[in-house]
C-alpha atoms as a PDB file:
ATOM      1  CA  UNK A   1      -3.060   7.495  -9.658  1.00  0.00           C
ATOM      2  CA  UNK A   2      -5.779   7.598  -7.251  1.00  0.00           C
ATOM      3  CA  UNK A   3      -9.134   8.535  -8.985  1.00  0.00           C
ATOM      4  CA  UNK A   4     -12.814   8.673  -7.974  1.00  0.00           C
ATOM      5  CA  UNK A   5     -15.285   5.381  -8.366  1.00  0.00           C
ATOM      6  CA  UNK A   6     -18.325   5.478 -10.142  1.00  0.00           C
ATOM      7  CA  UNK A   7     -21.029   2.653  -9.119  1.00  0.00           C
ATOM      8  CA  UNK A   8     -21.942   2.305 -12.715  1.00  0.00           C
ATOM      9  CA  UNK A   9     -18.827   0.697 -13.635  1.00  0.00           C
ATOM     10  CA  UNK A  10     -18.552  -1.830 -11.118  1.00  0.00           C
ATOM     11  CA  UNK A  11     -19.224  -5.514 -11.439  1.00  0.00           C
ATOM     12  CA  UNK A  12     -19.305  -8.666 -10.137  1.00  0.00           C
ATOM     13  CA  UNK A  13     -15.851 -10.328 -10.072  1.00  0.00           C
ATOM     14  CA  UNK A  14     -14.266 -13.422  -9.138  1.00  0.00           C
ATOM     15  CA  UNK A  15     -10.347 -13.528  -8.575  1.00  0.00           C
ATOM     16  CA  UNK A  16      -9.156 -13.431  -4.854  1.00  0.00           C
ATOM     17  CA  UNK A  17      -7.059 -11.566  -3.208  1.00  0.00           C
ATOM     18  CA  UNK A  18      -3.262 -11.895  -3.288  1.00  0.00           C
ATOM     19  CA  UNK A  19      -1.264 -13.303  -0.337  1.00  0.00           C
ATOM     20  CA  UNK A  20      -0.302 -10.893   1.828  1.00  0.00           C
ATOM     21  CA  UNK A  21       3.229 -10.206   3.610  1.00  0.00           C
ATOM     22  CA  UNK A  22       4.374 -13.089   5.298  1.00  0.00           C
ATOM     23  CA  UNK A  23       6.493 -11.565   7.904  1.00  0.00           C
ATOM     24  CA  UNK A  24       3.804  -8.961   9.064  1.00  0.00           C
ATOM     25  CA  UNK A  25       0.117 -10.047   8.189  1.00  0.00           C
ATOM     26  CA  UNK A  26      -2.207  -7.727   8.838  1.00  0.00           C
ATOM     27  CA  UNK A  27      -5.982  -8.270   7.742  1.00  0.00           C
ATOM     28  CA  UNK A  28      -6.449  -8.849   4.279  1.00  0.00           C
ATOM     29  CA  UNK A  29      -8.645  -7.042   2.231  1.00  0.00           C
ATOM     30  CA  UNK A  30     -11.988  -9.282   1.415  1.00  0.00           C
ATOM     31  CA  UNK A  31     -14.813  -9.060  -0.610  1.00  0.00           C
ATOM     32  CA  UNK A  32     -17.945  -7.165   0.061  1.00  0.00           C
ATOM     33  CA  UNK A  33     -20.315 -10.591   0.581  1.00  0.00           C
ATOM     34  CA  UNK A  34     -18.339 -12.340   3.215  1.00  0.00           C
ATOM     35  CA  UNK A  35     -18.803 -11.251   6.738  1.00  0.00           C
ATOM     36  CA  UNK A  36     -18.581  -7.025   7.763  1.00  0.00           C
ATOM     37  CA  UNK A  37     -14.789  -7.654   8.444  1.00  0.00           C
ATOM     38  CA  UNK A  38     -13.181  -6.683   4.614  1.00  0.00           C
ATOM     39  CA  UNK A  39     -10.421  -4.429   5.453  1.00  0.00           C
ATOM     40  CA  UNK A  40     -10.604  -4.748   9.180  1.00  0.00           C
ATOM     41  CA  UNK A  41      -8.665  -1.726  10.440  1.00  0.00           C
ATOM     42  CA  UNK A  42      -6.513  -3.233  13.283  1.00  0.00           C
ATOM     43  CA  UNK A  43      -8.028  -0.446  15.592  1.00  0.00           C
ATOM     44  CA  UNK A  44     -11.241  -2.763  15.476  1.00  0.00           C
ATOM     45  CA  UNK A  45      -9.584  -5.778  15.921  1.00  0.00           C
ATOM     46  CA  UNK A  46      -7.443  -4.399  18.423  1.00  0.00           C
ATOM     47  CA  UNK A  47      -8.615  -1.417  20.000  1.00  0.00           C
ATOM     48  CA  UNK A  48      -5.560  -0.918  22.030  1.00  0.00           C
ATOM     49  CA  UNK A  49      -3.189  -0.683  19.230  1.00  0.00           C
ATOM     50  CA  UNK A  50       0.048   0.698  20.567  1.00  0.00           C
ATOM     51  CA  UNK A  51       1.638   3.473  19.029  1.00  0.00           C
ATOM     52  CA  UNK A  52       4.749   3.040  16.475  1.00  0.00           C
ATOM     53  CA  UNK A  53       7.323   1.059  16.886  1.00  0.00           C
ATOM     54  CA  UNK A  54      10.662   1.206  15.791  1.00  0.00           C
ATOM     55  CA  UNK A  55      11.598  -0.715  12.500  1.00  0.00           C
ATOM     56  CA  UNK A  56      12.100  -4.628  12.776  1.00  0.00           C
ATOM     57  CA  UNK A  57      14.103  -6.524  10.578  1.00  0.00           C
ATOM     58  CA  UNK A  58      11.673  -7.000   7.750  1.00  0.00           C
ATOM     59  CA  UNK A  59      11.351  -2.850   7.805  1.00  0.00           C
ATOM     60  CA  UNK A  60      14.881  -2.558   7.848  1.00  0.00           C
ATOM     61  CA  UNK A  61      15.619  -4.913   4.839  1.00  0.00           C
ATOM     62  CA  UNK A  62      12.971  -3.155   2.983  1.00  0.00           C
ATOM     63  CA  UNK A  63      14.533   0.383   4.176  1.00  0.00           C
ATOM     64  CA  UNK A  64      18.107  -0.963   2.795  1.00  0.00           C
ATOM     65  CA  UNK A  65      17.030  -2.268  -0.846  1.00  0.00           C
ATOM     66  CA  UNK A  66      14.761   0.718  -1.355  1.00  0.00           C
ATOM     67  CA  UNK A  67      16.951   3.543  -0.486  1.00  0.00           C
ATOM     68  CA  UNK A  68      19.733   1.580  -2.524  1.00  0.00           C
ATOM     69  CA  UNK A  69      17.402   1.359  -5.765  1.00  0.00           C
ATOM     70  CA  UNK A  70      15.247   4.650  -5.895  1.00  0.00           C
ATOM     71  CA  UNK A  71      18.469   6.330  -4.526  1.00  0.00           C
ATOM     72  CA  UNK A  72      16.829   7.571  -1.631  1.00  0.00           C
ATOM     73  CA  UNK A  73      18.313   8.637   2.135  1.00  0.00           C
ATOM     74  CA  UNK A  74      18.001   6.002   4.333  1.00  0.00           C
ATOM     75  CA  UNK A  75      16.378   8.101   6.982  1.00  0.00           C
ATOM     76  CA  UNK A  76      13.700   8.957   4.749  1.00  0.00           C
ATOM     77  CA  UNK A  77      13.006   5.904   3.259  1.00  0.00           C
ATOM     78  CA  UNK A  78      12.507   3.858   6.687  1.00  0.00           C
ATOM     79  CA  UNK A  79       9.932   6.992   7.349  1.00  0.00           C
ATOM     80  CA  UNK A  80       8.037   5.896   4.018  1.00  0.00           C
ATOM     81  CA  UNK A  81       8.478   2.013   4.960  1.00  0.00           C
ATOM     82  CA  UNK A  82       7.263   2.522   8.209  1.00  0.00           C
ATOM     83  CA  UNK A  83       4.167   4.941   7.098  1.00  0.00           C
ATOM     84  CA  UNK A  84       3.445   2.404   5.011  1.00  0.00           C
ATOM     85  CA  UNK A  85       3.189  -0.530   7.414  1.00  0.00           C
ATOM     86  CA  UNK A  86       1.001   1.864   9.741  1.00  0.00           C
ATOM     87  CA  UNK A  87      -1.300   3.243   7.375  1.00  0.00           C
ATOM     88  CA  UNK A  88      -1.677  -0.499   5.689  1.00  0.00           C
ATOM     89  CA  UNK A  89      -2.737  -1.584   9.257  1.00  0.00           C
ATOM     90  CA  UNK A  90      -5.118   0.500   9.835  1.00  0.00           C
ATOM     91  CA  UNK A  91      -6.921  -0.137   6.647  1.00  0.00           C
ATOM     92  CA  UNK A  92      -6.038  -3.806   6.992  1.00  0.00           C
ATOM     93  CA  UNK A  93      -3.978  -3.784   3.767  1.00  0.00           C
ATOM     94  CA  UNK A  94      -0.270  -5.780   2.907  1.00  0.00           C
ATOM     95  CA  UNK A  95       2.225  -3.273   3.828  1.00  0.00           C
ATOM     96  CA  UNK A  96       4.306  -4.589   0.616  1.00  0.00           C
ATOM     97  CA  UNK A  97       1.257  -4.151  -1.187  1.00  0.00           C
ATOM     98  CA  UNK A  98       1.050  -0.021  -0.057  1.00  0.00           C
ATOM     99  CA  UNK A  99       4.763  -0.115  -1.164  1.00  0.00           C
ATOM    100  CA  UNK A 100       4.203  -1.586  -4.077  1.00  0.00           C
ATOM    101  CA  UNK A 101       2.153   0.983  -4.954  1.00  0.00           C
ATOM    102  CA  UNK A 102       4.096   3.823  -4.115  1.00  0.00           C
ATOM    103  CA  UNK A 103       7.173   2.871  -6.366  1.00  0.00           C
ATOM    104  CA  UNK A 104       4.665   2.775  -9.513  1.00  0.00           C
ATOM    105  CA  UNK A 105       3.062   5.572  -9.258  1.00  0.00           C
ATOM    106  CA  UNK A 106       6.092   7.787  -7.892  1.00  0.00           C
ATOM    107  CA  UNK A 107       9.068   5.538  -7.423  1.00  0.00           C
ATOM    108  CA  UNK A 108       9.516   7.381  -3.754  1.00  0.00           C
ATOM    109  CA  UNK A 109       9.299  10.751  -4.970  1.00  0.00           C
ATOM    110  CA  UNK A 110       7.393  12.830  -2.273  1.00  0.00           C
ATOM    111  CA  UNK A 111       6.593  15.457  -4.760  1.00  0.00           C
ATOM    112  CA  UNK A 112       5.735  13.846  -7.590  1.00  0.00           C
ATOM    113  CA  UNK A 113       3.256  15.286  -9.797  1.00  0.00           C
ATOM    114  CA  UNK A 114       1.553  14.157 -12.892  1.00  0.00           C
ATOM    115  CA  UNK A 115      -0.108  15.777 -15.451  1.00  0.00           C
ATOM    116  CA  UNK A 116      -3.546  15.465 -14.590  1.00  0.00           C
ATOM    117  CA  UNK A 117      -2.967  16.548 -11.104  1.00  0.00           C
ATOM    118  CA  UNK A 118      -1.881  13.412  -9.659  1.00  0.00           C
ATOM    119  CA  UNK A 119       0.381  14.474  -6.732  1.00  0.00           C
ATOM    120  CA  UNK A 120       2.928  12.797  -3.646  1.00  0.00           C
ATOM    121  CA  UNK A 121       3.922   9.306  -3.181  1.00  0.00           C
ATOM    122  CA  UNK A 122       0.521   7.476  -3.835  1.00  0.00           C
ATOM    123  CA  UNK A 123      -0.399  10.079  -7.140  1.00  0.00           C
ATOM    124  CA  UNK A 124      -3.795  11.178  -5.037  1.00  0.00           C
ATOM    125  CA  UNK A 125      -5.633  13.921  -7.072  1.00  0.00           C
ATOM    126  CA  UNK A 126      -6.870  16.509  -4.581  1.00  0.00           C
ATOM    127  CA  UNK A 127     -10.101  17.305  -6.008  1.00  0.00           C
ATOM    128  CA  UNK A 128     -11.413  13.799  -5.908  1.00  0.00           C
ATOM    129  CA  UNK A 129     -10.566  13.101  -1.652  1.00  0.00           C
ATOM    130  CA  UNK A 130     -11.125  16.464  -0.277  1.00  0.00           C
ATOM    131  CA  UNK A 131     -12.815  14.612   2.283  1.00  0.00           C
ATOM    132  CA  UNK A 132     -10.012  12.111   3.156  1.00  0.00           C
ATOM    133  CA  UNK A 133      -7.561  15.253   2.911  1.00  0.00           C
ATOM    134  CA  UNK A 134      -9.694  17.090   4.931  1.00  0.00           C
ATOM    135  CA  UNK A 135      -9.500  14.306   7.776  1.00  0.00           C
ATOM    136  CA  UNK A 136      -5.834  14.250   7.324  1.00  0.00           C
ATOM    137  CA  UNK A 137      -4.743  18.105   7.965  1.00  0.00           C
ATOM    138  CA  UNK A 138      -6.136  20.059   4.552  1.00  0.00           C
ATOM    139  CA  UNK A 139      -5.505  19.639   0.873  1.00  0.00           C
ATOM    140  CA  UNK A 140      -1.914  21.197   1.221  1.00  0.00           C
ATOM    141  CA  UNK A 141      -1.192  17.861   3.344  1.00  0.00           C
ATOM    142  CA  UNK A 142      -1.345  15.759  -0.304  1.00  0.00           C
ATOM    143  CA  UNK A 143       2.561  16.428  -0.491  1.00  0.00           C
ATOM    144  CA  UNK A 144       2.978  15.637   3.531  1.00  0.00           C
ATOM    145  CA  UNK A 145       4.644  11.611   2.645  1.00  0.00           C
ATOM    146  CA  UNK A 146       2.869  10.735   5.735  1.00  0.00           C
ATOM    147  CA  UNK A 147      -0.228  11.763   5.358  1.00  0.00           C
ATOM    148  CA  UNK A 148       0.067  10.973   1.376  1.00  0.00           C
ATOM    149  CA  UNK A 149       0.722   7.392   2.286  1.00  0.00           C
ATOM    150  CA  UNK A 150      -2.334   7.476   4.712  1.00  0.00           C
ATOM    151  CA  UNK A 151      -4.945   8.695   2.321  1.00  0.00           C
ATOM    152  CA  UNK A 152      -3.613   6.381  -0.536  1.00  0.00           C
ATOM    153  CA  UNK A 153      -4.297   3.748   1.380  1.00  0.00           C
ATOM    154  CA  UNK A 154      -7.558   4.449   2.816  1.00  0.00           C
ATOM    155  CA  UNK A 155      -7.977   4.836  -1.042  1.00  0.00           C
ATOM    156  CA  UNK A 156      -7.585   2.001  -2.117  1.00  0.00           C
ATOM    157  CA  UNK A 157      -8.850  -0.204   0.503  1.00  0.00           C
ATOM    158  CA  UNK A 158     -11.943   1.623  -0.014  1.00  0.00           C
ATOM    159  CA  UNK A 159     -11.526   0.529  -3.744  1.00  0.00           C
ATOM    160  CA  UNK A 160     -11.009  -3.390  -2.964  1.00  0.00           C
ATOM    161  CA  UNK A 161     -13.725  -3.256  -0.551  1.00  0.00           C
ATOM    162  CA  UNK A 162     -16.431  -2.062  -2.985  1.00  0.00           C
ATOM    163  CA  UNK A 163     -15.399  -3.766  -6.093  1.00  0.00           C
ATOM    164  CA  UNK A 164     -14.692  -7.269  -4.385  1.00  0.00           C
ATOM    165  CA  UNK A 165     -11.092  -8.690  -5.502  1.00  0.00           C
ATOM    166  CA  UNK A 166      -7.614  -6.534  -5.091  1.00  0.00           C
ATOM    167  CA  UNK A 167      -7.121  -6.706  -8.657  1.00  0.00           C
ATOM    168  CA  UNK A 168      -9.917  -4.842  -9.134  1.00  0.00           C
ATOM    169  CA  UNK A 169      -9.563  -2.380  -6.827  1.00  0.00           C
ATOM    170  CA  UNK A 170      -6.010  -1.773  -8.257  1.00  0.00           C
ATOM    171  CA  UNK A 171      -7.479  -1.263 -11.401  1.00  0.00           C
ATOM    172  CA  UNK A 172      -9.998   1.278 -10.260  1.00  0.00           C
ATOM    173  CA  UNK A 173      -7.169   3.664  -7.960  1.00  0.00           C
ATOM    174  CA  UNK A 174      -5.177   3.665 -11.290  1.00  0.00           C
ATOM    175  CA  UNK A 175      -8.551   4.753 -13.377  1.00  0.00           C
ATOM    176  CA  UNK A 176      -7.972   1.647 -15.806  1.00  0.00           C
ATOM    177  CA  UNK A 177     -11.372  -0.247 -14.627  1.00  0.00           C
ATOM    178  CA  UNK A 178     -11.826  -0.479 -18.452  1.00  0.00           C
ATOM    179  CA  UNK A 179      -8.455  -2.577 -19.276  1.00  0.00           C
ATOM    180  CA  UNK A 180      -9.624  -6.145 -19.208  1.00  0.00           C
ATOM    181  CA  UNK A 181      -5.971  -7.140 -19.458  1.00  0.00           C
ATOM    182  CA  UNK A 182      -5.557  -5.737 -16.056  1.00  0.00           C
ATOM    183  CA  UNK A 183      -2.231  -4.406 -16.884  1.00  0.00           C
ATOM    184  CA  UNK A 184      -1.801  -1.958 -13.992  1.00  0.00           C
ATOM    185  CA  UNK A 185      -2.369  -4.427 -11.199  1.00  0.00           C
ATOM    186  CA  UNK A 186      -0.090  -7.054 -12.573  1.00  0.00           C
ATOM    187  CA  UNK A 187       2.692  -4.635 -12.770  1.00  0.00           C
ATOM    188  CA  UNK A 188       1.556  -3.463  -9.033  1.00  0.00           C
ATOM    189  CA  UNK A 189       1.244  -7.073  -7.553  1.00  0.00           C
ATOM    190  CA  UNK A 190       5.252  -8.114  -9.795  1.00  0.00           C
ATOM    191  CA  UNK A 191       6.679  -4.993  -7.644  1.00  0.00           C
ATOM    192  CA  UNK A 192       5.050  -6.537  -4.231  1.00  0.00           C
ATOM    193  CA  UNK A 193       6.432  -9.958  -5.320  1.00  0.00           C
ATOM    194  CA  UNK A 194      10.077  -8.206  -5.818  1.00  0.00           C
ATOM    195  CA  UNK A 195       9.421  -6.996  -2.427  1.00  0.00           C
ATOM    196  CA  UNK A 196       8.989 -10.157  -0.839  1.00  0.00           C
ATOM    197  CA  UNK A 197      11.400 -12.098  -2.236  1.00  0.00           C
ATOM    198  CA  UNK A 198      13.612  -9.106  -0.755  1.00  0.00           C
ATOM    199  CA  UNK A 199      12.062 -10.368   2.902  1.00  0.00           C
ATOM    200  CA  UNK A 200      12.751 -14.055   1.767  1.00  0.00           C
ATOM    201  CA  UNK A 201      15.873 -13.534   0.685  1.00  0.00           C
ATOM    202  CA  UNK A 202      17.032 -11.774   4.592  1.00  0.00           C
ATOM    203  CA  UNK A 203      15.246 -14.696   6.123  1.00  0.00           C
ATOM    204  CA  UNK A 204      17.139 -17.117   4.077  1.00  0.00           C
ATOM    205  CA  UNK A 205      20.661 -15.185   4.763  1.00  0.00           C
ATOM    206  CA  UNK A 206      19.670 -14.866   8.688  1.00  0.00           C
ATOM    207  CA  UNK A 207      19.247 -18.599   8.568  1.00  0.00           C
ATOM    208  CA  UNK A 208      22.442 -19.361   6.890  1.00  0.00           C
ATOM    209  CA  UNK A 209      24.042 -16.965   9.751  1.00  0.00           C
ATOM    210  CA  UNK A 210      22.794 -18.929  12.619  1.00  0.00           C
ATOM    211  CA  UNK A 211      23.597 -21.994  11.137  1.00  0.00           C
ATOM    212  CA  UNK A 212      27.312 -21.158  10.857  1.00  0.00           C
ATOM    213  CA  UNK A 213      27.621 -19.875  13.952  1.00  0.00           C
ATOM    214  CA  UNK A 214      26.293 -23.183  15.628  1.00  0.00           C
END
C-alpha cells in the first residue's frame, strides 16, 4: 500500500534500478545524484506528447493473460493496461513495473480496500495524498481505476526518486522500509518478470508465425 515517507528513515543505497519493459521503454527511474532527469515525465522530454493511443500488441497480450488470470472483462482490463502505460509515462516509470504493482496490492480489484484504509488498484491511503488526490478530481476519485493508477504512480516514482534505487522505493510505497530482506519488492519485481516473459513469449510466437508463412 501506498504510505507517506519520512526523511528520517532514508539512506544511502546502492542497488540499481531494474530493466525496464523492453517493448515500450519509457525513462527509467534514476537516482537522486545523477543529472535532474530521474523520472523524466515524457511531457518534458517530449512536450508534444500525443494523446492515447489505441492498444498495440504488447498492450493487447498483456490485456489477454490478465483478464484470463485475475478473471477480469477484457474491456476493463485493456482500460487498466493502458492507464497504466500512460500514467507510467508520465512519471517515466516501466509500465510492467505499474502493473506489477497493481496485481500485489489488489490483484485488479478497483475497489479493493484494506484494513488500514488502503483503497483501489494501487492500495493509496487517502489521508496521506490529499494533495495528489486533490490534483486528480477529489479524494472520492481514490476508487476512479484511472485516476487510482495515476496517483499510484506519481507515488511511487516520487518514492524511487528520493530514496535512490527502485527497490527502495518499493519498499517505502509498501511501508516495509524497515525489512532488510526486501521482501515486498522482490515479490513486486518476480510479478514484472512474469509480465515480461508474457511479452517475450508473443514476440517469440509472432516470430514463429512469420517464419511459417515465408
Amino acid at each position: 500500500m501506498a504510505l507517506p515517507i519520512s526523511d528520517k528513515f532514508l539512506r544511502p543505497v546502492v542497488i540499481t534500478a531494474a530493466a525496464l519493459l523492453i517493448a515500450a521503454a519509457p525513462p527509467a527511474a534514476l537516482a537522486p545524484d545523477l543529472p535532474a532527469v530521474a523520472c523524466a515525465p515524457d511531457s518534458e522530454a517530449n512536450p508534444d506528447a500525443a494523446a492515447p493511443a489505441a492498444p498495440d500488441a504488447a498492450q493487447q497480450a498483456l490485456t489477454a493473460h490478465l483478464s484470463k488470470r485475475f478473471f477480469i472483462a477484457p474491456g476493463a482490463t485493456e482500460r487498466i493496461v493502458a492507464a497504466a502505460h500512460r500514467a507510467a509515462a508520465e512519471v517515466g516509470l516501466d509500465p510492467l513495473l505499474v502493473l506489477a504493482v497493481i496485481a500485489i496490492e489488489s490483484r485488479f480489484n478497483p475497489i479493493a480496500e484494506s484494513v488500514m484504509g488502503a483503497k483501489g488498484l494501487m492500495q493509496i491511503i487517502p489521508k496521506y495524498h490529499l494533495d495528489k488526490l486533490r490534483d486528480a478530481g477529489g479524494e472520492d476519485m481514490v476508487l476512479d481505476p484511472e485516476s487510482n493508477i495515476q496517483v499510484g504512480a506519481r507515488i511511487l516514482q516520487e518514492y524511487v526518486h528520493r530514496t535512490g534505487t527502485l527497490e527502495a522505493g518499493l519498499q517505502y510505497y509498501n511501508g516495509a522500509w524497515r525489512d532488510n530482506s526486501a521482501a515486498y519488492a522482490q515479490k513486486v519485481m518476480a510479478e514484472r518478470d512474469r509480465l515480461e516473459q508474457v511479452l517475450r513469449q508473443r514476440v517469440a510466437l509472432t516470430v514463429a508465425v512469420n517464419q511459417k508463412g515465408l
